[in-house]
C-alpha atoms as a PDB file:
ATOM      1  CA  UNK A   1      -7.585  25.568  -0.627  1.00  0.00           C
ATOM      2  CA  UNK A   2      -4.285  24.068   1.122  1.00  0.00           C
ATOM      3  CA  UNK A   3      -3.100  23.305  -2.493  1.00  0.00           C
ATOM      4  CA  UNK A   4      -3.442  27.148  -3.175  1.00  0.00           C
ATOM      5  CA  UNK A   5      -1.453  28.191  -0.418  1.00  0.00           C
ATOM      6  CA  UNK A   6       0.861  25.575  -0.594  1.00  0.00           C
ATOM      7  CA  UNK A   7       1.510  27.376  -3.815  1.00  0.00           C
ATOM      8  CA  UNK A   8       1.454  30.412  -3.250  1.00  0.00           C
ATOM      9  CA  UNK A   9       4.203  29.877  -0.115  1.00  0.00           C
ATOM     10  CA  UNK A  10       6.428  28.693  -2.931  1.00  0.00           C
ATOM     11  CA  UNK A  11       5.613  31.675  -5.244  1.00  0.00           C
ATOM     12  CA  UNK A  12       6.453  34.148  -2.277  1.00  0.00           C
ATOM     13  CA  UNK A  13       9.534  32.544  -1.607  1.00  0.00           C
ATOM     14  CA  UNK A  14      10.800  33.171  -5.102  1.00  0.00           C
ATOM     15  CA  UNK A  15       9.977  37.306  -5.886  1.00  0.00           C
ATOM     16  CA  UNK A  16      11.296  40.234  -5.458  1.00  0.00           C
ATOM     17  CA  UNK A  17      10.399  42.214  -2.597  1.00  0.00           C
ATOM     18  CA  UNK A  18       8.782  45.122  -4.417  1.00  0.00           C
ATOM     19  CA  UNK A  19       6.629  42.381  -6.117  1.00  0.00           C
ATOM     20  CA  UNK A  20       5.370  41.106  -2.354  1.00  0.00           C
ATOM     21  CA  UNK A  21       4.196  44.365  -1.823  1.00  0.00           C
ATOM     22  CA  UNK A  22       2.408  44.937  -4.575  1.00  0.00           C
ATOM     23  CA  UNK A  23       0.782  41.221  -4.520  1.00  0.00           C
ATOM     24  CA  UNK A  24      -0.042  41.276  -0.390  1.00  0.00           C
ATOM     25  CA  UNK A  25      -2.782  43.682  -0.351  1.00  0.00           C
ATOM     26  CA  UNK A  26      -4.410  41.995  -3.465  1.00  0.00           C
ATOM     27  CA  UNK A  27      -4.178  38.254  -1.947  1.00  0.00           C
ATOM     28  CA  UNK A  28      -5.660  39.805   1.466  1.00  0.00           C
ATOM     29  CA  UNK A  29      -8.851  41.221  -0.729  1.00  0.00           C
ATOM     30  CA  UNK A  30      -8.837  37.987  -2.635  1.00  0.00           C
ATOM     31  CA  UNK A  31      -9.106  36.137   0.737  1.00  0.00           C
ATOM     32  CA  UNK A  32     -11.818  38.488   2.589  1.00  0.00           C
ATOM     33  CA  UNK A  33     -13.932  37.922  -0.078  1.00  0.00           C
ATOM     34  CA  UNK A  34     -13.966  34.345   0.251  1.00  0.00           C
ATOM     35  CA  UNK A  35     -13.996  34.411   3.885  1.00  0.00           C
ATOM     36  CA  UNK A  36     -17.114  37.036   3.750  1.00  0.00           C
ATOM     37  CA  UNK A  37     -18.716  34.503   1.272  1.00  0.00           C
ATOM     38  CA  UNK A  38     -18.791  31.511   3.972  1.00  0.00           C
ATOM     39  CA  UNK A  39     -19.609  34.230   6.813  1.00  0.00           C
ATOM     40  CA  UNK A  40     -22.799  34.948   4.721  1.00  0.00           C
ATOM     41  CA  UNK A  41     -23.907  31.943   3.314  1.00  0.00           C
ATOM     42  CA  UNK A  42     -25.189  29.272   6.028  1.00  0.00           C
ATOM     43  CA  UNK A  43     -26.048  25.685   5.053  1.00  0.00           C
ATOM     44  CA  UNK A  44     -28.805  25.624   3.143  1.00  0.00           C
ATOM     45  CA  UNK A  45     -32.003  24.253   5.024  1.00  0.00           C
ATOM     46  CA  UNK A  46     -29.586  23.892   8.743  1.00  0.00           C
ATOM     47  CA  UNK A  47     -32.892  23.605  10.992  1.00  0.00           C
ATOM     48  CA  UNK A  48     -34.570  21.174   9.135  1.00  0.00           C
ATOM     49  CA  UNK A  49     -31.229  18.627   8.562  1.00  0.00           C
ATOM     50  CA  UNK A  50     -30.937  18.682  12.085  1.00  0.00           C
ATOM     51  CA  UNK A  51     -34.538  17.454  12.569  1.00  0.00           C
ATOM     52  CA  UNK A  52     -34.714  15.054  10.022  1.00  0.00           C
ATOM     53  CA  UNK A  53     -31.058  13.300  11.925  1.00  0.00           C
ATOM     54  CA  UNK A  54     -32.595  13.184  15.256  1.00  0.00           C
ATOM     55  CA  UNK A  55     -35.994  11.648  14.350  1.00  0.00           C
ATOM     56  CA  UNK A  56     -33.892   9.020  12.582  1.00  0.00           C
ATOM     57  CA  UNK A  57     -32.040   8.923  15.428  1.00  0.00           C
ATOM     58  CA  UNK A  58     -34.846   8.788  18.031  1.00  0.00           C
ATOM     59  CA  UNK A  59     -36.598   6.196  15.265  1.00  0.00           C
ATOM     60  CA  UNK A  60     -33.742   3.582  16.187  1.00  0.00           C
ATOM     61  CA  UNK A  61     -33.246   4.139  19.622  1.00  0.00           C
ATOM     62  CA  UNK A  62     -36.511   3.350  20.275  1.00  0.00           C
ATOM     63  CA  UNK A  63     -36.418  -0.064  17.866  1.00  0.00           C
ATOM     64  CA  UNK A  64     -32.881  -1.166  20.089  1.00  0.00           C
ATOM     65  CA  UNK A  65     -35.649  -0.643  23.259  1.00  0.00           C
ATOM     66  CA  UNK A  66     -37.731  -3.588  21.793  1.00  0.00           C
ATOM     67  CA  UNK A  67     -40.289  -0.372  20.805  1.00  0.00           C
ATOM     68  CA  UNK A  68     -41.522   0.314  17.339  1.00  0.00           C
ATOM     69  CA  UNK A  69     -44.700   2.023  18.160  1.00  0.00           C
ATOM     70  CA  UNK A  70     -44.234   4.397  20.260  1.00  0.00           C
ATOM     71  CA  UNK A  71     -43.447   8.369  18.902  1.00  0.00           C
ATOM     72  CA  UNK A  72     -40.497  10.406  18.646  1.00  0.00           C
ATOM     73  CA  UNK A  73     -42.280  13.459  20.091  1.00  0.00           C
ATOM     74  CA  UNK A  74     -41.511  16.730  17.747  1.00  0.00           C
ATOM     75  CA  UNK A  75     -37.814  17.935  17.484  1.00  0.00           C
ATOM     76  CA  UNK A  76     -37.540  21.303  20.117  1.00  0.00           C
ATOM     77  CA  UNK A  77     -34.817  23.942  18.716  1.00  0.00           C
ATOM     78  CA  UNK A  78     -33.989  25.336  22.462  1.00  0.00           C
ATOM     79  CA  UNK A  79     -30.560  27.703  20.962  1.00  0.00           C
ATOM     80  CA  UNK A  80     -29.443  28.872  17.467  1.00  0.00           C
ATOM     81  CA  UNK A  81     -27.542  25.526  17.314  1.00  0.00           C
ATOM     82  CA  UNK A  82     -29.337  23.579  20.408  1.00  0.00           C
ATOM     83  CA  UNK A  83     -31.965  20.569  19.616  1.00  0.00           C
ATOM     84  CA  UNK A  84     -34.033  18.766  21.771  1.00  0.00           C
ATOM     85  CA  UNK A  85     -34.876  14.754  20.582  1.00  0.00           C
ATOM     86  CA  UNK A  86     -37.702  13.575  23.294  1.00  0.00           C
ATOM     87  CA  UNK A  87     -39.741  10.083  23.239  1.00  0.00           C
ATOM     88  CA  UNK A  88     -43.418   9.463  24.132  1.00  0.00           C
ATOM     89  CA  UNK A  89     -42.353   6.591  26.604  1.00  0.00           C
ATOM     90  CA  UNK A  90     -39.642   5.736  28.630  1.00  0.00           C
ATOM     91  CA  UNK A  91     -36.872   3.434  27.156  1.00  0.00           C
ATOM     92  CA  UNK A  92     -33.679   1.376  27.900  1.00  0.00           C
ATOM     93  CA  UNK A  93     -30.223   3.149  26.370  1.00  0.00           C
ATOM     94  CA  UNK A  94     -26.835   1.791  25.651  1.00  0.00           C
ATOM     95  CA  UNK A  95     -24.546   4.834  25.466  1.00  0.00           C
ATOM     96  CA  UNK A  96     -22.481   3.244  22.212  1.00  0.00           C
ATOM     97  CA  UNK A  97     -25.695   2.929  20.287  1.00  0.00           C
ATOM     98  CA  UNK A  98     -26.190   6.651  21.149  1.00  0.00           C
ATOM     99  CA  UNK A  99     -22.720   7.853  20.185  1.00  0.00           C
ATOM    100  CA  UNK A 100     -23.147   5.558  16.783  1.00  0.00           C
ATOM    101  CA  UNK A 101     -26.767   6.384  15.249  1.00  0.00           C
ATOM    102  CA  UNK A 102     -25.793  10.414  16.244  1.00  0.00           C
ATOM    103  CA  UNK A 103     -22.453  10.073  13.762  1.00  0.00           C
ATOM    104  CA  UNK A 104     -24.051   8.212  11.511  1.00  0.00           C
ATOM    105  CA  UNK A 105     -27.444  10.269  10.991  1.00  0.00           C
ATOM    106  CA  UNK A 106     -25.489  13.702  11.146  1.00  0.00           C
ATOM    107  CA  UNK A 107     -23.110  12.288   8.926  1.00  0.00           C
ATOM    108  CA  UNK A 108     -25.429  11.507   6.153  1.00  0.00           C
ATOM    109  CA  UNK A 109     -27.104  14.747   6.077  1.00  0.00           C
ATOM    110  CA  UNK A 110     -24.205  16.918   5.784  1.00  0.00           C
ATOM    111  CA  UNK A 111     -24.056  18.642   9.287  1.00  0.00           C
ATOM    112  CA  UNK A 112     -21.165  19.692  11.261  1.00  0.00           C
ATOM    113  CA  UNK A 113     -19.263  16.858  13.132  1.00  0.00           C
ATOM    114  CA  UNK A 114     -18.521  18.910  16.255  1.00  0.00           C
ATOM    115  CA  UNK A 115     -20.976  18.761  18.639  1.00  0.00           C
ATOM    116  CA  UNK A 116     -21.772  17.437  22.456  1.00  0.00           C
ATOM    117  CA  UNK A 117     -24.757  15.420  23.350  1.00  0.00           C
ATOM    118  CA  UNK A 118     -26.391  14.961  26.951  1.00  0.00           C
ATOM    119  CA  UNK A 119     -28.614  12.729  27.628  1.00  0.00           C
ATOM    120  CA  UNK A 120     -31.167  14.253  30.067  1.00  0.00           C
ATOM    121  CA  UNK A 121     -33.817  13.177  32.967  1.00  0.00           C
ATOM    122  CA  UNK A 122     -37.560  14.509  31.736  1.00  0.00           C
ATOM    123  CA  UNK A 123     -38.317  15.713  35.313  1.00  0.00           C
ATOM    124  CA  UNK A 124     -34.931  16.418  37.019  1.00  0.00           C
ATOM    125  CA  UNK A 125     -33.079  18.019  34.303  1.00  0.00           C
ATOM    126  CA  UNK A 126     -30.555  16.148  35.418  1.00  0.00           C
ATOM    127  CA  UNK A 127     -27.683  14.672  32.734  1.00  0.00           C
ATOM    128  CA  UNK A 128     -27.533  11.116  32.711  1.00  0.00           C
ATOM    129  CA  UNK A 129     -24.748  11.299  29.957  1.00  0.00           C
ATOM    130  CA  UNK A 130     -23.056  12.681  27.261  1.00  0.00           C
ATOM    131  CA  UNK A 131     -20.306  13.223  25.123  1.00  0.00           C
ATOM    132  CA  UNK A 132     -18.005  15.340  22.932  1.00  0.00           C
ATOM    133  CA  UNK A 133     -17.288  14.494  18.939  1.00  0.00           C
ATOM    134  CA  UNK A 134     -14.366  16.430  17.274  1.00  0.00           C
ATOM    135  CA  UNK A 135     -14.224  16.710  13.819  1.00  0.00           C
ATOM    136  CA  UNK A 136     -11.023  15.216  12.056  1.00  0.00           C
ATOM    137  CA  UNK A 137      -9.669  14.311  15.616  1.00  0.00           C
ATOM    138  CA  UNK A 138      -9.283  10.734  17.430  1.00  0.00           C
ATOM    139  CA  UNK A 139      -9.707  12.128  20.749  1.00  0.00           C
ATOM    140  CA  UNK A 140     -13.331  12.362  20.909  1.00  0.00           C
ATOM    141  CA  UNK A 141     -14.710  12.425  24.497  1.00  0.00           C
ATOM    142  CA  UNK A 142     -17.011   9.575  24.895  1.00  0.00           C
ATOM    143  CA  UNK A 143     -17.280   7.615  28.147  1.00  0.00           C
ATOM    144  CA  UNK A 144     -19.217   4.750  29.712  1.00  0.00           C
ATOM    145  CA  UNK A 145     -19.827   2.601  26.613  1.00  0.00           C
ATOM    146  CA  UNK A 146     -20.825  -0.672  27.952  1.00  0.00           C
ATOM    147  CA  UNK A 147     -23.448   0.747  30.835  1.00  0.00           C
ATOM    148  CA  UNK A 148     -26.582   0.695  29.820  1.00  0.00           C
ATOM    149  CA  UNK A 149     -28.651   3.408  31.452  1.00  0.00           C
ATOM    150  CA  UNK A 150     -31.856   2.045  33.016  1.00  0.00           C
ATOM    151  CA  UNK A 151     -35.259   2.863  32.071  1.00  0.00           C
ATOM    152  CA  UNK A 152     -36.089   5.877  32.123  1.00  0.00           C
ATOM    153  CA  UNK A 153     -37.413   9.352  30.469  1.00  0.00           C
ATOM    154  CA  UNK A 154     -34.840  10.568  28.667  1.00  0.00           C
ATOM    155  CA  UNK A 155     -34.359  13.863  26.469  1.00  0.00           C
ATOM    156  CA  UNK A 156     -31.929  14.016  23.798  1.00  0.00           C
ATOM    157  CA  UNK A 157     -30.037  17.204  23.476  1.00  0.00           C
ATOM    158  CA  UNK A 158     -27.359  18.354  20.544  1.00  0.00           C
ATOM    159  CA  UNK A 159     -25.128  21.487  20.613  1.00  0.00           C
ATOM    160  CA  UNK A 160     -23.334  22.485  17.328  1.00  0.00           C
ATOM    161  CA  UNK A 161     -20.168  23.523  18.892  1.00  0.00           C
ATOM    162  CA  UNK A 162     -18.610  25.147  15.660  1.00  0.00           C
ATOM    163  CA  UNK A 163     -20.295  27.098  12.898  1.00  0.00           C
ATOM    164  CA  UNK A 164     -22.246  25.022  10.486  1.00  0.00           C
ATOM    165  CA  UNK A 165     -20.601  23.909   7.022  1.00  0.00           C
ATOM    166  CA  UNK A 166     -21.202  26.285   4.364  1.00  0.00           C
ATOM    167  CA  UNK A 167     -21.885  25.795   0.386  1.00  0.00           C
ATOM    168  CA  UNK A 168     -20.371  29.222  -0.383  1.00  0.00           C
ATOM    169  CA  UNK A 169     -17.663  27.877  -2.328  1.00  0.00           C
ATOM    170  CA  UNK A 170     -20.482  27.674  -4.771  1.00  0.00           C
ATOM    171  CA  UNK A 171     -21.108  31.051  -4.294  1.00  0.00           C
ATOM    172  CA  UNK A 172     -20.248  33.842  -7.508  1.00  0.00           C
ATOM    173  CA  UNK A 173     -18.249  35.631  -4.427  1.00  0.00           C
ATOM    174  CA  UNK A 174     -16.148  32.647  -3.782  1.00  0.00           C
ATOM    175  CA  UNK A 175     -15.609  31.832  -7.580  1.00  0.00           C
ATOM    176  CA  UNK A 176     -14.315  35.701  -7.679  1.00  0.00           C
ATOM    177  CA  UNK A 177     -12.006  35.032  -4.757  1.00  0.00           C
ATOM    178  CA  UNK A 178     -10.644  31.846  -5.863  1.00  0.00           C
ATOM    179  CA  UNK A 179     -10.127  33.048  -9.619  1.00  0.00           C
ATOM    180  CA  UNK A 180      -8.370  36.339  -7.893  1.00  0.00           C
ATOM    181  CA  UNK A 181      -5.935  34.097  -5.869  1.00  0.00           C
ATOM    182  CA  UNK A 182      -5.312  31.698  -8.922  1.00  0.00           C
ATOM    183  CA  UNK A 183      -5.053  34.826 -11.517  1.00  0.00           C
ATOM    184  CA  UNK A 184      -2.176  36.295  -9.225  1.00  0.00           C
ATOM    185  CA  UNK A 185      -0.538  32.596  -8.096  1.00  0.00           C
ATOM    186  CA  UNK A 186      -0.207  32.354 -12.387  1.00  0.00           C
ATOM    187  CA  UNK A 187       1.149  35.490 -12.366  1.00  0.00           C
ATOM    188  CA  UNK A 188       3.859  35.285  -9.865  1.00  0.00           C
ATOM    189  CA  UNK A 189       4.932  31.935 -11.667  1.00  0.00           C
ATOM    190  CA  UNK A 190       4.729  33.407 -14.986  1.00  0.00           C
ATOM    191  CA  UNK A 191       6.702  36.852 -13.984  1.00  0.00           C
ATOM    192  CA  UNK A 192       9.552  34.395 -12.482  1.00  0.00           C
ATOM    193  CA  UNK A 193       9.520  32.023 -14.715  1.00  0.00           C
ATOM    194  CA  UNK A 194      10.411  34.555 -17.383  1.00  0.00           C
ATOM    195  CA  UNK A 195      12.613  36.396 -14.804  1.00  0.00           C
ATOM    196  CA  UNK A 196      14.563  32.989 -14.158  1.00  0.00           C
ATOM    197  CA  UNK A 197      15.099  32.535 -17.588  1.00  0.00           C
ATOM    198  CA  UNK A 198      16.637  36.392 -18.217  1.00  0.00           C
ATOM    199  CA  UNK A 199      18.646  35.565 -15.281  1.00  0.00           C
ATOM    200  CA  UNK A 200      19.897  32.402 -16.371  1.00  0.00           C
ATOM    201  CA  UNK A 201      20.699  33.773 -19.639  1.00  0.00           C
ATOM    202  CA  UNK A 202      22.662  36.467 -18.367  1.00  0.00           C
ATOM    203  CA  UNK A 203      24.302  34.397 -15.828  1.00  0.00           C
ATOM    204  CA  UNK A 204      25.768  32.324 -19.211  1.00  0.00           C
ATOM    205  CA  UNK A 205      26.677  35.295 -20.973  1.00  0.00           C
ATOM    206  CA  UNK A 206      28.650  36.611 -18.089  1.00  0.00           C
ATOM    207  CA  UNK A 207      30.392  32.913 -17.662  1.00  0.00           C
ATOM    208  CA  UNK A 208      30.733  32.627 -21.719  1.00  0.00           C
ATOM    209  CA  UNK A 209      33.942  33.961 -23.524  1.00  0.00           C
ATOM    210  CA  UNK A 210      34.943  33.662 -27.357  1.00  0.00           C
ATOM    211  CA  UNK A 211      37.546  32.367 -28.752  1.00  0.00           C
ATOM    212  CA  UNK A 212      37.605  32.663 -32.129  1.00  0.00           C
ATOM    213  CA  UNK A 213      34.740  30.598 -33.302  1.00  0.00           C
ATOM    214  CA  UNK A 214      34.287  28.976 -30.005  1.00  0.00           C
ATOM    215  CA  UNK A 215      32.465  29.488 -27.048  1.00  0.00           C
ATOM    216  CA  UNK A 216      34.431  28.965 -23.952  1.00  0.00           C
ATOM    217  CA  UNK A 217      31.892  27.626 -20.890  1.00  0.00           C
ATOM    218  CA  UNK A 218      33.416  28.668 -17.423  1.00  0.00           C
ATOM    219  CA  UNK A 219      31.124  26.954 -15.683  1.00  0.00           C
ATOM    220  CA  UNK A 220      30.694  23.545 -17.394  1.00  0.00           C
ATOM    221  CA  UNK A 221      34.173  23.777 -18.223  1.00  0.00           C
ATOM    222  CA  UNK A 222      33.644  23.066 -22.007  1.00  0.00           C
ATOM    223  CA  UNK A 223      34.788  24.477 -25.456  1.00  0.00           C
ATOM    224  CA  UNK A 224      31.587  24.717 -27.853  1.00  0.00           C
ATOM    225  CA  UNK A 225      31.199  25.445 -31.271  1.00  0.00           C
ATOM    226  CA  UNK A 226      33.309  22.749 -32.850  1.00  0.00           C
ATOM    227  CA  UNK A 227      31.868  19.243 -34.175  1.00  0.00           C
ATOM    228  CA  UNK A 228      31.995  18.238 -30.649  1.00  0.00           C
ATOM    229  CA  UNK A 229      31.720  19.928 -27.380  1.00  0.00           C
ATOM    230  CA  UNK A 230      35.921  20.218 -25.848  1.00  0.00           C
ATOM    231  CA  UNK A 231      35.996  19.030 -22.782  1.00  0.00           C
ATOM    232  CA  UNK A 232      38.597  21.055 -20.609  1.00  0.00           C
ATOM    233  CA  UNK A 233      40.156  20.509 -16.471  1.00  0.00           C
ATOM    234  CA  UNK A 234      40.213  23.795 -14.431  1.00  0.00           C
ATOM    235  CA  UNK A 235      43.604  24.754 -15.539  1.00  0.00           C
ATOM    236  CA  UNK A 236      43.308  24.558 -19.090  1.00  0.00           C
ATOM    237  CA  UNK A 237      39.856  26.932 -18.865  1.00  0.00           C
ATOM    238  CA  UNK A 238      41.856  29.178 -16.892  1.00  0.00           C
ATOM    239  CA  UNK A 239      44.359  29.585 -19.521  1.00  0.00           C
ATOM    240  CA  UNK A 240      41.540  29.742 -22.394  1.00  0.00           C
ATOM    241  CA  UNK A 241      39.751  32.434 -20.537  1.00  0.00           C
ATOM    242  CA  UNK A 242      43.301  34.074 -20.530  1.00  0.00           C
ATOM    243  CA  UNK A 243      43.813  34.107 -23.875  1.00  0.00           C
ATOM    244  CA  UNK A 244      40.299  35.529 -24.652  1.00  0.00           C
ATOM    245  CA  UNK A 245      40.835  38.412 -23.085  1.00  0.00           C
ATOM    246  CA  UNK A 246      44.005  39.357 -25.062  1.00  0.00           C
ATOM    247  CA  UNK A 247      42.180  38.579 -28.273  1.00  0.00           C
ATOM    248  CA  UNK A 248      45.155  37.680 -30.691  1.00  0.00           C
ATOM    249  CA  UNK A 249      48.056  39.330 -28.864  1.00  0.00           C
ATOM    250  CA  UNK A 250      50.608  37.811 -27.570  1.00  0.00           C
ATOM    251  CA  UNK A 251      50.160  36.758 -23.932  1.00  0.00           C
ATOM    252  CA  UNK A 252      53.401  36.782 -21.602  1.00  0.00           C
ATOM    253  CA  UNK A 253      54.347  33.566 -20.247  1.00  0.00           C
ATOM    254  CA  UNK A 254      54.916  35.407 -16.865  1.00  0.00           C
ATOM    255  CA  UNK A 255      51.166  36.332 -16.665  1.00  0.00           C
ATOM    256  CA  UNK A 256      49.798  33.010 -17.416  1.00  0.00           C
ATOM    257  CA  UNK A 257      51.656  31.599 -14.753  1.00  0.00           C
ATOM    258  CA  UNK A 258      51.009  34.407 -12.476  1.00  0.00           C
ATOM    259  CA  UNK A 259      47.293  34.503 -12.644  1.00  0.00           C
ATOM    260  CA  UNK A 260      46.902  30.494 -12.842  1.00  0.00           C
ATOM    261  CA  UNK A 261      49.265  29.427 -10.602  1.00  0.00           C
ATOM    262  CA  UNK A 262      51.025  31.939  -8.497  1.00  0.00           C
ATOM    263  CA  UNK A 263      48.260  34.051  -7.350  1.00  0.00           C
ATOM    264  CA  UNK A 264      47.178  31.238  -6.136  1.00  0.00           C
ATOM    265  CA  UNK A 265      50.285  30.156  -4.245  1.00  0.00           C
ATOM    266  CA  UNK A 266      51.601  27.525  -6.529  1.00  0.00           C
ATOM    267  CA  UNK A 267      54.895  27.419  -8.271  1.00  0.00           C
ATOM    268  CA  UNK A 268      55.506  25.304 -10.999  1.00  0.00           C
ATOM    269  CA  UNK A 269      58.306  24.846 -13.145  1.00  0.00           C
ATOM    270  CA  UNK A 270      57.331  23.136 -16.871  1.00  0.00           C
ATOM    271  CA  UNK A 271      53.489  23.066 -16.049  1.00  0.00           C
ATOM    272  CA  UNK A 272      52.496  25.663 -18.277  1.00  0.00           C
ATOM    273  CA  UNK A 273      54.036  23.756 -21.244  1.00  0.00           C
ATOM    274  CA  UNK A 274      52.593  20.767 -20.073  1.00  0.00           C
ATOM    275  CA  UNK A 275      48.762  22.238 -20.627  1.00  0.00           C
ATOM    276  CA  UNK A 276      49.508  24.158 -23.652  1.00  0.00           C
ATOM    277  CA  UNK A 277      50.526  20.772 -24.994  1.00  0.00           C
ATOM    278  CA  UNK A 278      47.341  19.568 -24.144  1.00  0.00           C
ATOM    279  CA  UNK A 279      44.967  22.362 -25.551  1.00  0.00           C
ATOM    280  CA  UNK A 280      47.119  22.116 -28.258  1.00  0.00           C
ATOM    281  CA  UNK A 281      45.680  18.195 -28.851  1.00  0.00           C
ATOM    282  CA  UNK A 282      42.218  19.044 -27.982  1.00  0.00           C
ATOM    283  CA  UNK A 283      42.011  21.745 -30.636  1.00  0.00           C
ATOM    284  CA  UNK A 284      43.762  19.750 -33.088  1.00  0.00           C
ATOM    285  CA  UNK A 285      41.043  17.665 -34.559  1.00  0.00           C
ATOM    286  CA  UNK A 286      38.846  21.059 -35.475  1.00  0.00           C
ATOM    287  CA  UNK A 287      41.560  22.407 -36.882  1.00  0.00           C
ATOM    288  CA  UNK A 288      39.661  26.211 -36.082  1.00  0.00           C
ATOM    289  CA  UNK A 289      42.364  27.730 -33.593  1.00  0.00           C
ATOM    290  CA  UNK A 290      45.848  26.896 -32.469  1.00  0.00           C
ATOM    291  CA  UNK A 291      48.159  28.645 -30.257  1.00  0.00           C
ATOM    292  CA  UNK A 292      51.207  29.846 -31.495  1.00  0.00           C
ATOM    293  CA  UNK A 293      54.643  29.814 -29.306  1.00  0.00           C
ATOM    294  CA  UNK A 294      56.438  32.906 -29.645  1.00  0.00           C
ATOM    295  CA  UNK A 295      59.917  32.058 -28.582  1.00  0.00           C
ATOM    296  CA  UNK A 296      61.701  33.805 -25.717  1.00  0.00           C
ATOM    297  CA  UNK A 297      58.031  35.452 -25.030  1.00  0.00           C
ATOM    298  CA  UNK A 298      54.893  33.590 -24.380  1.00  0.00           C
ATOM    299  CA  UNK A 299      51.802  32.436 -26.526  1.00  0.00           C
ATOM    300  CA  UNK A 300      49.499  33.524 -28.984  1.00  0.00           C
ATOM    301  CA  UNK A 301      46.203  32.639 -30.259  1.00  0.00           C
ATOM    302  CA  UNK A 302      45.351  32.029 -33.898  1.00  0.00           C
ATOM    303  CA  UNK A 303      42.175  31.657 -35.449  1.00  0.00           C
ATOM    304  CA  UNK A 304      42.570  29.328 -38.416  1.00  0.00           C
ATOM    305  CA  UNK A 305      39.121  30.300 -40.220  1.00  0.00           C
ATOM    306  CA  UNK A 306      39.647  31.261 -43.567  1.00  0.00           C
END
């Protein structure tokens, strides 16, 4: 169950709002079923468990007091989740031993760890001792191990302090709620998935320009279509990305410099040359495109394809 929300946090996180509302009202169905599934199905046989713990329980106390033939007297169910463990004699009790055969005996049949036991006087009612257990936690309450409690007529009482474990998550309504959550967790991931990918894809063509028969990468700052991908600086994909935009025409050396340098607040003298030199090698080896100087004007670009 944590692994499904832990999922579907991350799903959330990553759809579009119109999707959340759509999806909200579903998951909330998807989890009142399964929540109405453990409401409705208790653990299977509760009562009897409970018995069958404390006579095992009552069985060994009674063996650690040097006794193995006296009785553990029937098991009295005083609440919906109170139990009463009695003995036919009196006997000699070491609070750890209590503490340890209760874990142990509830432990093996399945019930709830989350309980408190008192240890009662037969005549006076009166609570000799007792003691908390919390499930999962390290804080249980349990005092006074090491005194043993004299001899004496002692009653045994348990109180389920939490609602009993439930098997409904082999219940058809559970199946139905988990297969809900998990049908609309896969959806979510699918409908991004395929939305990440459109997006991605768009974001490429947006950042892709031709050039003749290459593809000019803006944001990996490469020249593709050749044998080998061209790999370009800033500048030099600047002044590409010019050039694509005025096709073959001849671009203006004034507007090259403008938009790559100047705009930006740099004035150069011969750098321009410098970078057209150095497209020029790049594109050399391909032999697919060259740029043409057109003297006393600017630069062209040529596609060499035949």
């Amino acid at each position: 169950m944590c692994r499904i929300i832990i999922y579907l946090k991350y799903f959330y996180t990553h759809m579009s709002l119109k999707n959340l509302f759509i999806v909200l009202p579903m998951l909330a169905l998807g989890l009142l079923l399964l929540l109405g599934g453990k409401a409705e199905e208790p653990l299977p046989h509760f009562e009897e468990k409970v018995k069958v713990a404390l006579r095992k329980t009552g069985h060994n106390l009674l063996l650690a007091s040097q006794d193995s033939t006296s009785l553990v007297l029937p098991i009295q169910k005083l609440e919906e989740n109170k139990f009463r463990l009695t003995f036919e004699t009196d006997l000699v009790l070491a609070p750890e031993q209590v503490v340890s055969e209760i874990n142990t005996h509830l432990g093996q049949s399945g019930l709830s760890q989350d309980y408190i036991v008192e240890l009662v006087d037969c005549d006076t009612q009166n609570v000799w001792y007792s003691f908390q257990m919390v499930q999962d936690q390290k804080d249980d309450l349990v005092t006074c191990q090491g005194r043993t409690l004299p001899l004496n007529c002692y009653a045994l009482d348990i109180v389920f302090i939490k609602p009993q474990p439930t098997h409904a998550i082999g219940t058809p309504k559970t199946y139905l709620s988990l297969m809900l959550i998990g049908f609309l967790g896969f959806g979510l991931w699918y409908t991004n998935q395929k939305k990440s990918a459109a997006d991605k894809q768009e974001n490429q063509a947006e950042n892709t320009l031709i050039l003749g028969p290459y593809r000019l990468d803006c944001d990996n700052l490469q020249l593709l279509g050749g044998a080998q991908p061209i790999e370009l600086s800033t500048k030099e994909s600047e002044l590409l990305a010019i050039f694509s935009r005025h096709g073959e025409q001849v671009v203006k050396r004034e507007i090259l410099v403008k938009e790559v340098w100047e705009d930006k607040g740099i004035f150069v003298g011969r750098s321009l040359d410098t970078f057209i030199s150095m497209i020029r090698k790049k594109l050399k080896p391909d032999g697919l495109l060259q740029i043409v100087t057109v003297h006393g004007v600017g630069y062209r670009l040529e596609s060499k394809q035949e």
